[in-house]
PDB file of N, CA and C in Angstrom:
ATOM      1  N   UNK A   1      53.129 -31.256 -26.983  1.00  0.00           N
ATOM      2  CA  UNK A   1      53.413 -32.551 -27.552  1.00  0.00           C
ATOM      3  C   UNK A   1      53.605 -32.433 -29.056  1.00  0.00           C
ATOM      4  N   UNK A   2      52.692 -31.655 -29.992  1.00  0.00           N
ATOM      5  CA  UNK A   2      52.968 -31.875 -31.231  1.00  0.00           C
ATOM      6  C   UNK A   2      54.117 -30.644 -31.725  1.00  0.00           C
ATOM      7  N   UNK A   3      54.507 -29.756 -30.778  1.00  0.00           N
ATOM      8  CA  UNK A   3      55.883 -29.363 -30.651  1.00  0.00           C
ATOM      9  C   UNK A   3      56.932 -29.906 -31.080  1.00  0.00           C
ATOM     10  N   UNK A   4      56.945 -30.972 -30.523  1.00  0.00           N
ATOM     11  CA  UNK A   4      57.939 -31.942 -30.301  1.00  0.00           C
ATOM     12  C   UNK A   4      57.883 -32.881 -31.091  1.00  0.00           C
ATOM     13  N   UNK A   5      56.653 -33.205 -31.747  1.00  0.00           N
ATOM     14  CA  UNK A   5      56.951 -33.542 -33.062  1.00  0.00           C
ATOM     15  C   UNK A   5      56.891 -33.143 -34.488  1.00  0.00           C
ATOM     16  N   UNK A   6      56.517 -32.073 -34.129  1.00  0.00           N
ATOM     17  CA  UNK A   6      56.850 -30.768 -35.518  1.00  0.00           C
ATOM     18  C   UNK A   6      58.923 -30.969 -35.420  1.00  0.00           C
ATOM     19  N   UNK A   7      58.959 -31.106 -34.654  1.00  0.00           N
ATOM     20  CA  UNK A   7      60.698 -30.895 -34.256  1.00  0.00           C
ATOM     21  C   UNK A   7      61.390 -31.656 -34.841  1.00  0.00           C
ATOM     22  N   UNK A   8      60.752 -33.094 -34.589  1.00  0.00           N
ATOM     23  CA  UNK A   8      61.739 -34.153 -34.700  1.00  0.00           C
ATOM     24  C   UNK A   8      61.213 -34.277 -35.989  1.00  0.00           C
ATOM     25  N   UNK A   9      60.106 -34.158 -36.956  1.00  0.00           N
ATOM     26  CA  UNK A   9      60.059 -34.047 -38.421  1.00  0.00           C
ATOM     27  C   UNK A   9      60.658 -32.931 -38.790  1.00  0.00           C
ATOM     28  N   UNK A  10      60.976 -31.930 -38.248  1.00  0.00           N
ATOM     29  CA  UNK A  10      61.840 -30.470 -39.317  1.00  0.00           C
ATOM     30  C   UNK A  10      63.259 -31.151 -39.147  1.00  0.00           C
ATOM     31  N   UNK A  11      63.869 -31.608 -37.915  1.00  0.00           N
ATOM     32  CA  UNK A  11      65.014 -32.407 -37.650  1.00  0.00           C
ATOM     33  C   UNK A  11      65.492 -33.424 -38.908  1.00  0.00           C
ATOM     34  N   UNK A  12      64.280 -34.416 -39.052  1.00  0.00           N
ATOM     35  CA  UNK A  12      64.377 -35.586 -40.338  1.00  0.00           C
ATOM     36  C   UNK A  12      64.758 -35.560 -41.484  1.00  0.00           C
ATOM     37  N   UNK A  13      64.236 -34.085 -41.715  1.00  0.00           N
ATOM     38  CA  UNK A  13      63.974 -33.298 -43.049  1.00  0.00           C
ATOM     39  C   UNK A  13      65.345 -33.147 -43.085  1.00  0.00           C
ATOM     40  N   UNK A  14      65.566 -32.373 -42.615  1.00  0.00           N
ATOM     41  CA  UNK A  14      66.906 -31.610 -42.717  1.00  0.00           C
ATOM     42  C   UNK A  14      68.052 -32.339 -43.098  1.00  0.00           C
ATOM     43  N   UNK A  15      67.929 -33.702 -41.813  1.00  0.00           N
ATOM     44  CA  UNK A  15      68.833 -34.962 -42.313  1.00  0.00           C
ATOM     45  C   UNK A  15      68.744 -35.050 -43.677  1.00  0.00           C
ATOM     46  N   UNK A  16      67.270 -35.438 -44.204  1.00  0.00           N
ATOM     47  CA  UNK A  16      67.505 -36.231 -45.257  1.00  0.00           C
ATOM     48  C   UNK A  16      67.514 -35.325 -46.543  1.00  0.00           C
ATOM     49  N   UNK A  17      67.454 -33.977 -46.361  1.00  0.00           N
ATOM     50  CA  UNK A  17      67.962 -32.674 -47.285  1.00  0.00           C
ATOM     51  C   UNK A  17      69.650 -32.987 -47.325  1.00  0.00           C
ATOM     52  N   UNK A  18      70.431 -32.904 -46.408  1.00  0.00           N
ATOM     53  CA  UNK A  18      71.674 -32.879 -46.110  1.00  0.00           C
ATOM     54  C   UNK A  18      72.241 -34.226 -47.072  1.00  0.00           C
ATOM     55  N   UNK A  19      71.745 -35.007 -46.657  1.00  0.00           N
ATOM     56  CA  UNK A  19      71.867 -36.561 -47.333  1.00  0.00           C
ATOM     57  C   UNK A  19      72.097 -36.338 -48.625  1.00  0.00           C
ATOM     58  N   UNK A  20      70.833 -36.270 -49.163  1.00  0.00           N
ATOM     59  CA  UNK A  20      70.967 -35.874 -50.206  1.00  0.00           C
ATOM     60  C   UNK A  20      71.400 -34.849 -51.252  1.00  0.00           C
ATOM     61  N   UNK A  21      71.970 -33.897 -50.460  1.00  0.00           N
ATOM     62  CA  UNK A  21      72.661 -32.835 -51.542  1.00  0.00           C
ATOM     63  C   UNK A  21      73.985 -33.242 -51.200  1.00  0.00           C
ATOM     64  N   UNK A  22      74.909 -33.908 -50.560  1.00  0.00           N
ATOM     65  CA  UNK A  22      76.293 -34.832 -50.687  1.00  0.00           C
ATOM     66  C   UNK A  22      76.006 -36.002 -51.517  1.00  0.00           C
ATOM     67  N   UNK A  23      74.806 -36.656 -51.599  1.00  0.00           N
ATOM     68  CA  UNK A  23      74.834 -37.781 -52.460  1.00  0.00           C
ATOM     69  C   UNK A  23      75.276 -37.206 -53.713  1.00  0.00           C
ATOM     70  N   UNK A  24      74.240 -36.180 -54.285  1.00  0.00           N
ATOM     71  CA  UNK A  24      74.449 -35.537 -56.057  1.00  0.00           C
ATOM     72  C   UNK A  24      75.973 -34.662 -55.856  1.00  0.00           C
ATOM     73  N   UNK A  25      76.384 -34.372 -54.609  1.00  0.00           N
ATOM     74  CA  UNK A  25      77.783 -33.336 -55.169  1.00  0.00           C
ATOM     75  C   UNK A  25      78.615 -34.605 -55.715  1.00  0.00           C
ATOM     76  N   UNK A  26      78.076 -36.072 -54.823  1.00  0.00           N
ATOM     77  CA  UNK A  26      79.163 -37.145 -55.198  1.00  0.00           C
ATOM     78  C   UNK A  26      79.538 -37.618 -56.437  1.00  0.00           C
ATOM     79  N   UNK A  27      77.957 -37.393 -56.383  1.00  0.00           N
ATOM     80  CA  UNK A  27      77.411 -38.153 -57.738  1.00  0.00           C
ATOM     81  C   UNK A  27      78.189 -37.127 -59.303  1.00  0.00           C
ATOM     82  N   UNK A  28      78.456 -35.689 -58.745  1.00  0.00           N
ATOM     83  CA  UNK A  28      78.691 -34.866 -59.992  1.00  0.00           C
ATOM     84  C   UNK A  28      79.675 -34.790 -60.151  1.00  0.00           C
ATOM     85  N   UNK A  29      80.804 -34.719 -59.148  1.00  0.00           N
ATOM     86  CA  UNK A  29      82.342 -35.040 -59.023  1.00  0.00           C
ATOM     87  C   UNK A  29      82.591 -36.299 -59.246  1.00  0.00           C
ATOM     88  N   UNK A  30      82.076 -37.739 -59.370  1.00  0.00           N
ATOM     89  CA  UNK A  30      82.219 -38.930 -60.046  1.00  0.00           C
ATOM     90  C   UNK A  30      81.798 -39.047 -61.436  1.00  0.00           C
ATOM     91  N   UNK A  31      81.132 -38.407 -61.918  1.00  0.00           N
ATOM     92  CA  UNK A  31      80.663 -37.989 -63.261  1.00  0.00           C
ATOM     93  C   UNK A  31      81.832 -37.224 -63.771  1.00  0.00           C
ATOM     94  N   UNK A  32      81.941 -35.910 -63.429  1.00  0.00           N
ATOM     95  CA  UNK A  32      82.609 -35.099 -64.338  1.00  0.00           C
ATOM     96  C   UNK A  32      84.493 -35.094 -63.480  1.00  0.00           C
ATOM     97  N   UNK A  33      84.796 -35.159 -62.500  1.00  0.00           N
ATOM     98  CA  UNK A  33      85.954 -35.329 -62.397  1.00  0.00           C
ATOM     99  C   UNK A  33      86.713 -33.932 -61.714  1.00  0.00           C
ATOM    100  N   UNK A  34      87.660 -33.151 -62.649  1.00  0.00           N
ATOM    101  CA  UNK A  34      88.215 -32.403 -62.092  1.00  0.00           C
ATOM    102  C   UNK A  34      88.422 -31.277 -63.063  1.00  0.00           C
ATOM    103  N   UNK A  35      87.879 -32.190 -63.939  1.00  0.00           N
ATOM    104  CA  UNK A  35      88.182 -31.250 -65.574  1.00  0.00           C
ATOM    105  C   UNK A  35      86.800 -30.356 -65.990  1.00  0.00           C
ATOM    106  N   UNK A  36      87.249 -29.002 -66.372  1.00  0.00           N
ATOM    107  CA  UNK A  36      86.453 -27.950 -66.098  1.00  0.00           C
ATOM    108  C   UNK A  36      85.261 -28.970 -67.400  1.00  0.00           C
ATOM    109  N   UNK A  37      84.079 -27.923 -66.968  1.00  0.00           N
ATOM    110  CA  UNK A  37      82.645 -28.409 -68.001  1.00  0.00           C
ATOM    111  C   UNK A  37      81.724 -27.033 -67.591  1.00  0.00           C
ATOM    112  N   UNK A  38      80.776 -27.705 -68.191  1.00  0.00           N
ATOM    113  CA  UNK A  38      79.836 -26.437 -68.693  1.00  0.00           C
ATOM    114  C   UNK A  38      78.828 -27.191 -68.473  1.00  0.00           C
ATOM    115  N   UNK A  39      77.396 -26.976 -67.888  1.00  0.00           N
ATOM    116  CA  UNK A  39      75.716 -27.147 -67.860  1.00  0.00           C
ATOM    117  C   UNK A  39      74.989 -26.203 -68.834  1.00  0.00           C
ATOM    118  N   UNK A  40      74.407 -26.556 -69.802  1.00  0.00           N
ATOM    119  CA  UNK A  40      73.746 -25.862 -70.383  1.00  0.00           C
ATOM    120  C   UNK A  40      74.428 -23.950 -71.145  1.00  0.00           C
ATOM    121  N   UNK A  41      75.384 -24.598 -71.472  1.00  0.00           N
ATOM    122  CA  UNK A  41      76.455 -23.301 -71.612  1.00  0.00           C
ATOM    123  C   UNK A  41      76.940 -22.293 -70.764  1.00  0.00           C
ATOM    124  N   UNK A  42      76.549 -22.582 -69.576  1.00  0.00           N
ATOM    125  CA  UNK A  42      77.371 -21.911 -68.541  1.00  0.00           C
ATOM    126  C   UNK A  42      78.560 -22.649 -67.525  1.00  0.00           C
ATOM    127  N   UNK A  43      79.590 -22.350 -67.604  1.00  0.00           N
ATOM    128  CA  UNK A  43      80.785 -22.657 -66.836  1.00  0.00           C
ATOM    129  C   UNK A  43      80.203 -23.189 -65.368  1.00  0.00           C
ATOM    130  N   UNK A  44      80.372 -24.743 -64.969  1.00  0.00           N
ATOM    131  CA  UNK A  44      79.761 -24.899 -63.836  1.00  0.00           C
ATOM    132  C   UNK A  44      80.846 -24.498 -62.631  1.00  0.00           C
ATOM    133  N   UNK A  45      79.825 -24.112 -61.239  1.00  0.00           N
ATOM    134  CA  UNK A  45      80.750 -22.812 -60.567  1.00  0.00           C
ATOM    135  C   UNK A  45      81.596 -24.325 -59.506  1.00  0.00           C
ATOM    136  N   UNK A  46      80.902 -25.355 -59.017  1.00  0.00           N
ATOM    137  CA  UNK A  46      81.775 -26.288 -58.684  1.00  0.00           C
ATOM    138  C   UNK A  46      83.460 -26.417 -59.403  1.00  0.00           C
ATOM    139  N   UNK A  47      83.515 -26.658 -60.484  1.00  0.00           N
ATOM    140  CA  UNK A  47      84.889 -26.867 -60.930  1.00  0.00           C
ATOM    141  C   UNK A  47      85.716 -25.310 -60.811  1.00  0.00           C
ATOM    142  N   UNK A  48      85.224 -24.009 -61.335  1.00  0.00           N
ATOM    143  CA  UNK A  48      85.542 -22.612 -61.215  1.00  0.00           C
ATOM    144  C   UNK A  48      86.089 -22.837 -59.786  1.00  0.00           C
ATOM    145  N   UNK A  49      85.064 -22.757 -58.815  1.00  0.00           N
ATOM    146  CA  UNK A  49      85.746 -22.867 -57.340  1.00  0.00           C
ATOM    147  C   UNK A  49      86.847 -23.810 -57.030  1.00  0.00           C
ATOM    148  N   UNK A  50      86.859 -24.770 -57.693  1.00  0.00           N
ATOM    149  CA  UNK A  50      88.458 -26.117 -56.879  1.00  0.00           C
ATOM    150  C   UNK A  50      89.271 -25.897 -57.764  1.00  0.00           C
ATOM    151  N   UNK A  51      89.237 -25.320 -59.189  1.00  0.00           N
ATOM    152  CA  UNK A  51      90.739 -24.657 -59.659  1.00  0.00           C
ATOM    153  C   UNK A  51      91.260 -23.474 -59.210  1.00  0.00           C
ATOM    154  N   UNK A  52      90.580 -22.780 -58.230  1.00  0.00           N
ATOM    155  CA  UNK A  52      91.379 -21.788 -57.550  1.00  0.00           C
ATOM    156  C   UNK A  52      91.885 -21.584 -56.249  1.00  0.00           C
ATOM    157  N   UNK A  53      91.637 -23.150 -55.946  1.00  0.00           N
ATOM    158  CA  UNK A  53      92.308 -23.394 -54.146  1.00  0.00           C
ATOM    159  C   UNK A  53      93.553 -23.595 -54.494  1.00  0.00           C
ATOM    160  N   UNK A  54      94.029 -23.336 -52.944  1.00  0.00           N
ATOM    161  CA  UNK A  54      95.618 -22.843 -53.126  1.00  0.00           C
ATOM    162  C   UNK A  54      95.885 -24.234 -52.460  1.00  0.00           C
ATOM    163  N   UNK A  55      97.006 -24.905 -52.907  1.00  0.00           N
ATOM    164  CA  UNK A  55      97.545 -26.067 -52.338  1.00  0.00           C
ATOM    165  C   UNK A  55      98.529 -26.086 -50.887  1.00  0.00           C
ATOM    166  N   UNK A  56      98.558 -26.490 -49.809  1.00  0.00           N
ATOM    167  CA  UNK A  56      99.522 -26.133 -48.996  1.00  0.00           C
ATOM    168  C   UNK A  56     100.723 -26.263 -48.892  1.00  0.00           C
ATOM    169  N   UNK A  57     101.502 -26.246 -48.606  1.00  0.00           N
ATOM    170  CA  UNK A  57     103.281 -27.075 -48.562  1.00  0.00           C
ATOM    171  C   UNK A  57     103.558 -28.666 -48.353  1.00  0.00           C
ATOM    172  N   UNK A  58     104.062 -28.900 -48.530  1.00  0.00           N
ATOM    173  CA  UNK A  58     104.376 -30.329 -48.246  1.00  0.00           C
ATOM    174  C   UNK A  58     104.784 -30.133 -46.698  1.00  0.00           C
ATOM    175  N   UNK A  59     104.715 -31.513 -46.324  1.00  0.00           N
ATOM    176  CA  UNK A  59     105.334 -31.772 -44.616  1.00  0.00           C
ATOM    177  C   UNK A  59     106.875 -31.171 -45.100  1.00  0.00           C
ATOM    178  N   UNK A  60     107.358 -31.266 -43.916  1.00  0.00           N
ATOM    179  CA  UNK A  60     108.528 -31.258 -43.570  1.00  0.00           C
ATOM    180  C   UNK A  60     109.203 -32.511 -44.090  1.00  0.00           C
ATOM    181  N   UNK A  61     110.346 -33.074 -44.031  1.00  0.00           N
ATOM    182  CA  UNK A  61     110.748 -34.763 -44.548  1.00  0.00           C
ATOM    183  C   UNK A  61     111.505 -34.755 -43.115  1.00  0.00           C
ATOM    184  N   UNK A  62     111.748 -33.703 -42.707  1.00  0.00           N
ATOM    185  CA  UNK A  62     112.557 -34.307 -40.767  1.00  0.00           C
ATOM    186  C   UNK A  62     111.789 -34.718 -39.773  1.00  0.00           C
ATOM    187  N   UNK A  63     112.160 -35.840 -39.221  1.00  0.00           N
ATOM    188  CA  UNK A  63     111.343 -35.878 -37.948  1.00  0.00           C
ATOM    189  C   UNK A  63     110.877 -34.558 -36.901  1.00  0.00           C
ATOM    190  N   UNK A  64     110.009 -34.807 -36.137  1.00  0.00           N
ATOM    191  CA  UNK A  64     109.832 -33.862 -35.517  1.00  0.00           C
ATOM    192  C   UNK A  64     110.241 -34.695 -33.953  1.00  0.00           C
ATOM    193  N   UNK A  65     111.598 -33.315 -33.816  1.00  0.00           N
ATOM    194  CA  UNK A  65     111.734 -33.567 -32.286  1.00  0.00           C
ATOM    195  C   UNK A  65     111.500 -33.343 -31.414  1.00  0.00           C
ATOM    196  N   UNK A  66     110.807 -33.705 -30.038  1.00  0.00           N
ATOM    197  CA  UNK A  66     110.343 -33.577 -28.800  1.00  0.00           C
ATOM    198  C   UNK A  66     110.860 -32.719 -27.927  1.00  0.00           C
ATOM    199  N   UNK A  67     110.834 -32.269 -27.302  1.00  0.00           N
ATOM    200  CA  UNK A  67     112.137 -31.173 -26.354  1.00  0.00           C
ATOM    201  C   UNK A  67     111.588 -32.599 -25.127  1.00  0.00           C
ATOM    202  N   UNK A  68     113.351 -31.728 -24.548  1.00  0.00           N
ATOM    203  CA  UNK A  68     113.449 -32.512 -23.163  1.00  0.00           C
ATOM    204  C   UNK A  68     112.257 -32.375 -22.352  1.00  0.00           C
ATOM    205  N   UNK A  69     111.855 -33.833 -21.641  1.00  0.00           N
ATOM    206  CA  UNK A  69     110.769 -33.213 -20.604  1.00  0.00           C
ATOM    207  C   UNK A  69     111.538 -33.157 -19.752  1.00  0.00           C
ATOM    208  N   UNK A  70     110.584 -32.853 -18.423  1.00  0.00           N
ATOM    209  CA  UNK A  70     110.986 -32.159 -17.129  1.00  0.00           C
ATOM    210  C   UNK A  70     111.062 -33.383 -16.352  1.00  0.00           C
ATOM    211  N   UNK A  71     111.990 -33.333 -15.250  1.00  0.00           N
ATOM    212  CA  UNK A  71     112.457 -34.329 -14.207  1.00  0.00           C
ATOM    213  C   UNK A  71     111.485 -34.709 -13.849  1.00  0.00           C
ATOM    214  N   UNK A  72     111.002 -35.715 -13.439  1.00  0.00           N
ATOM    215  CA  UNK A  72     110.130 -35.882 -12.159  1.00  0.00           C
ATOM    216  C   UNK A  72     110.830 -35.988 -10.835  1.00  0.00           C
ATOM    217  N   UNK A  73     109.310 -35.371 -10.103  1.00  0.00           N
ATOM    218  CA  UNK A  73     109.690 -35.343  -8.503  1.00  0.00           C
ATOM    219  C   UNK A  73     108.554 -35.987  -8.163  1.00  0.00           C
ATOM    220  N   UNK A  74     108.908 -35.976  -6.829  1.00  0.00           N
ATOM    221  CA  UNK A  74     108.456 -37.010  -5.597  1.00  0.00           C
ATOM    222  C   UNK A  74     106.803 -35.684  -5.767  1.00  0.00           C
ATOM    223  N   UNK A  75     105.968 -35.768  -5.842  1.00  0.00           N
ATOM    224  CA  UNK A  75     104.622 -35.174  -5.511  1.00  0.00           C
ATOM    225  C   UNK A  75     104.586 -34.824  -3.576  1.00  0.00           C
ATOM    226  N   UNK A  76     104.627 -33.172  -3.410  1.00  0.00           N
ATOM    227  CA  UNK A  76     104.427 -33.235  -2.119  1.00  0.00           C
ATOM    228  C   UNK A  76     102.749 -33.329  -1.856  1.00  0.00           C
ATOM    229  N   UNK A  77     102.143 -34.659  -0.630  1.00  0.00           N
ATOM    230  CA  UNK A  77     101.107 -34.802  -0.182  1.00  0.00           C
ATOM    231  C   UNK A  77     101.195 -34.264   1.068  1.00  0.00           C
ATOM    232  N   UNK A  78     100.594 -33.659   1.712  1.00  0.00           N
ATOM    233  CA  UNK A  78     100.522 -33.444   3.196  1.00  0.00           C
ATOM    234  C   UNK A  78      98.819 -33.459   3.115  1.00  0.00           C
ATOM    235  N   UNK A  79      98.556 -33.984   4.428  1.00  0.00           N
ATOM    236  CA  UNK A  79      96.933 -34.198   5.158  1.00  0.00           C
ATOM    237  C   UNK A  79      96.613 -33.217   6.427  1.00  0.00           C
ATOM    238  N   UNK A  80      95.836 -32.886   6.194  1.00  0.00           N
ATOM    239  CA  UNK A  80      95.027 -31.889   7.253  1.00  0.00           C
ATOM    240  C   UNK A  80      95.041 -32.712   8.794  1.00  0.00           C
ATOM    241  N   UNK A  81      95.415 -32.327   9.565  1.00  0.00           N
ATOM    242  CA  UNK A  81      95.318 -32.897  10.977  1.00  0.00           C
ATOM    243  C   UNK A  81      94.229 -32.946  11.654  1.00  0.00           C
ATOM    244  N   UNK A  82      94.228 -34.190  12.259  1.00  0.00           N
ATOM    245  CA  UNK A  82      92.954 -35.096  12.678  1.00  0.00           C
ATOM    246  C   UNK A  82      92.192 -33.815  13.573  1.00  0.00           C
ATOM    247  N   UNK A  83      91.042 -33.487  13.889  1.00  0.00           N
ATOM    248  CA  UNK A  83      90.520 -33.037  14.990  1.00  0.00           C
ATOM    249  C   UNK A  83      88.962 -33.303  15.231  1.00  0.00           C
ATOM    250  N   UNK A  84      89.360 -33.664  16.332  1.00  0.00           N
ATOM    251  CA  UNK A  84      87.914 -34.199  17.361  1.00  0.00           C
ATOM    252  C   UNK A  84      86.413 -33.097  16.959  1.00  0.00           C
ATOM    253  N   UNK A  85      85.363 -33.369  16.311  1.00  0.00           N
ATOM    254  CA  UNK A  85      84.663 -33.177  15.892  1.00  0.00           C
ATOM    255  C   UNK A  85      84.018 -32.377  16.989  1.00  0.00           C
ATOM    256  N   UNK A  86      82.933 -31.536  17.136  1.00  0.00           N
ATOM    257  CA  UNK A  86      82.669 -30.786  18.207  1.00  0.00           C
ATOM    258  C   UNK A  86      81.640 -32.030  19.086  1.00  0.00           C
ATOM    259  N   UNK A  87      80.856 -31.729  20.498  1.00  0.00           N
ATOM    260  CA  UNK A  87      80.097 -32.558  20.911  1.00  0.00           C
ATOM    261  C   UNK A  87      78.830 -32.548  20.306  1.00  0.00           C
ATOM    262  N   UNK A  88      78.082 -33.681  20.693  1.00  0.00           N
ATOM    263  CA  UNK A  88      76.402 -33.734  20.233  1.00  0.00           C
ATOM    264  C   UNK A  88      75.796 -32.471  19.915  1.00  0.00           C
ATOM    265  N   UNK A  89      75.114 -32.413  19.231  1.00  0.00           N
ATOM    266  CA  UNK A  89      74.412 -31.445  18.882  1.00  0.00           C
ATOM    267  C   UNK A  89      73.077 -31.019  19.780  1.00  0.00           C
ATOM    268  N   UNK A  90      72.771 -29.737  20.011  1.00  0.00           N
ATOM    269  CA  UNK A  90      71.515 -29.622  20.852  1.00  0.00           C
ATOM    270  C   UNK A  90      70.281 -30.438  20.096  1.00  0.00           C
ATOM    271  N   UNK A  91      69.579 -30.699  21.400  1.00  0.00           N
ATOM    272  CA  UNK A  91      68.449 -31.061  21.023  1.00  0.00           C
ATOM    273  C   UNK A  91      67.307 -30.040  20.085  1.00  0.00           C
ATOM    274  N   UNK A  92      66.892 -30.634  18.777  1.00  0.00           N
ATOM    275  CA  UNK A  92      65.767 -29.877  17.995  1.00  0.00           C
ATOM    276  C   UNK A  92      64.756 -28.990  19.148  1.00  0.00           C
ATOM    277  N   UNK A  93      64.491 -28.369  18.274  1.00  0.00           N
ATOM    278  CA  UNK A  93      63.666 -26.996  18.953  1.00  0.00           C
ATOM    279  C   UNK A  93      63.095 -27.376  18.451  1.00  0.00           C
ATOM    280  N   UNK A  94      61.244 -27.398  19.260  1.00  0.00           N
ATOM    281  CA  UNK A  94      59.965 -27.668  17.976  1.00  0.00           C
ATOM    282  C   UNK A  94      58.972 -27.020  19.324  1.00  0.00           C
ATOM    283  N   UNK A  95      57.773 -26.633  18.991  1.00  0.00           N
ATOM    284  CA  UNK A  95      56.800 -25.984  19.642  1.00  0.00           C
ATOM    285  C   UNK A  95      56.676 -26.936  20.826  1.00  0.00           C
ATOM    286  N   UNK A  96      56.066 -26.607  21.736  1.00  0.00           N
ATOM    287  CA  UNK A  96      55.919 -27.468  23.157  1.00  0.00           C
ATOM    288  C   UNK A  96      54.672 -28.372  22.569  1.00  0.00           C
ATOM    289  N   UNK A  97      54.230 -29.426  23.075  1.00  0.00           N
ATOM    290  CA  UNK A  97      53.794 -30.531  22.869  1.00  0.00           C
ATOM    291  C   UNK A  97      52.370 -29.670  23.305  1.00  0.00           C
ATOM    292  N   UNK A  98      50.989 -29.783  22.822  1.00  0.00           N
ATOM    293  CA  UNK A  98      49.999 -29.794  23.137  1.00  0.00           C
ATOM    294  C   UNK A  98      49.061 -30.349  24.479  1.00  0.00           C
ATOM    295  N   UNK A  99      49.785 -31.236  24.616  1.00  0.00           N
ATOM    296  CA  UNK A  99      49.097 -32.097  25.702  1.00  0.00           C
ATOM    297  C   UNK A  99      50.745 -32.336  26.947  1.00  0.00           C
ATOM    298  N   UNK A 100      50.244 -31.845  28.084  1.00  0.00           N
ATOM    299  CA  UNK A 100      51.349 -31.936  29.442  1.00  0.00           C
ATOM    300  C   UNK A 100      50.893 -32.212  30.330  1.00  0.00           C
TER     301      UNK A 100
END
């Protein structure tokens, strides 16, 4: 039992660790922006890292066309043919009755 709630408090934690280290990245990228800075005279490594992502291509500006689909057909169904189930089943086997 207290397994299980050692669990669901390391679980909580974690949430509210997680929570909070996106709150301050928010909070530091709404502060400082995009434009490089410095903490305490060192180059902070947040901005270092997003001036060296590579940007991707732009879309295409053509639609994108579909290829032909395929015809439809009629779905072949066929059913298994009826057959007469075998007869009754034997009677249960069980030890002979005690008393005859």
């Amino acid at each position: 039992m207290s397994f299980h709630r050692h669990r669901t408090l390391y679980l909580a934690l974690l949430a509210a660790l997680f929570v909070f280290v996106q709150a301050h990245a928010l909070g530091h990228a709404a502060e400082h922006g995009d434009e490089p800075h410095d903490h305490y005279g060192a180059a902070c490594e947040l901005s270092v890292i997003a001036t060296d992502q590579i940007l991707l291509p732009a879309a295409p500006s053509e639609p994108f066309v579909l290829p032909p689909a395929p015809g439809a057909t009629e779905p072949c169904i066929s059913a298994a043919n009826w057959t007469r189930p075998p007869g009754r089943a034997p009677p249960p086997r069980s030890p002979p009755p005690l008393q005859q």
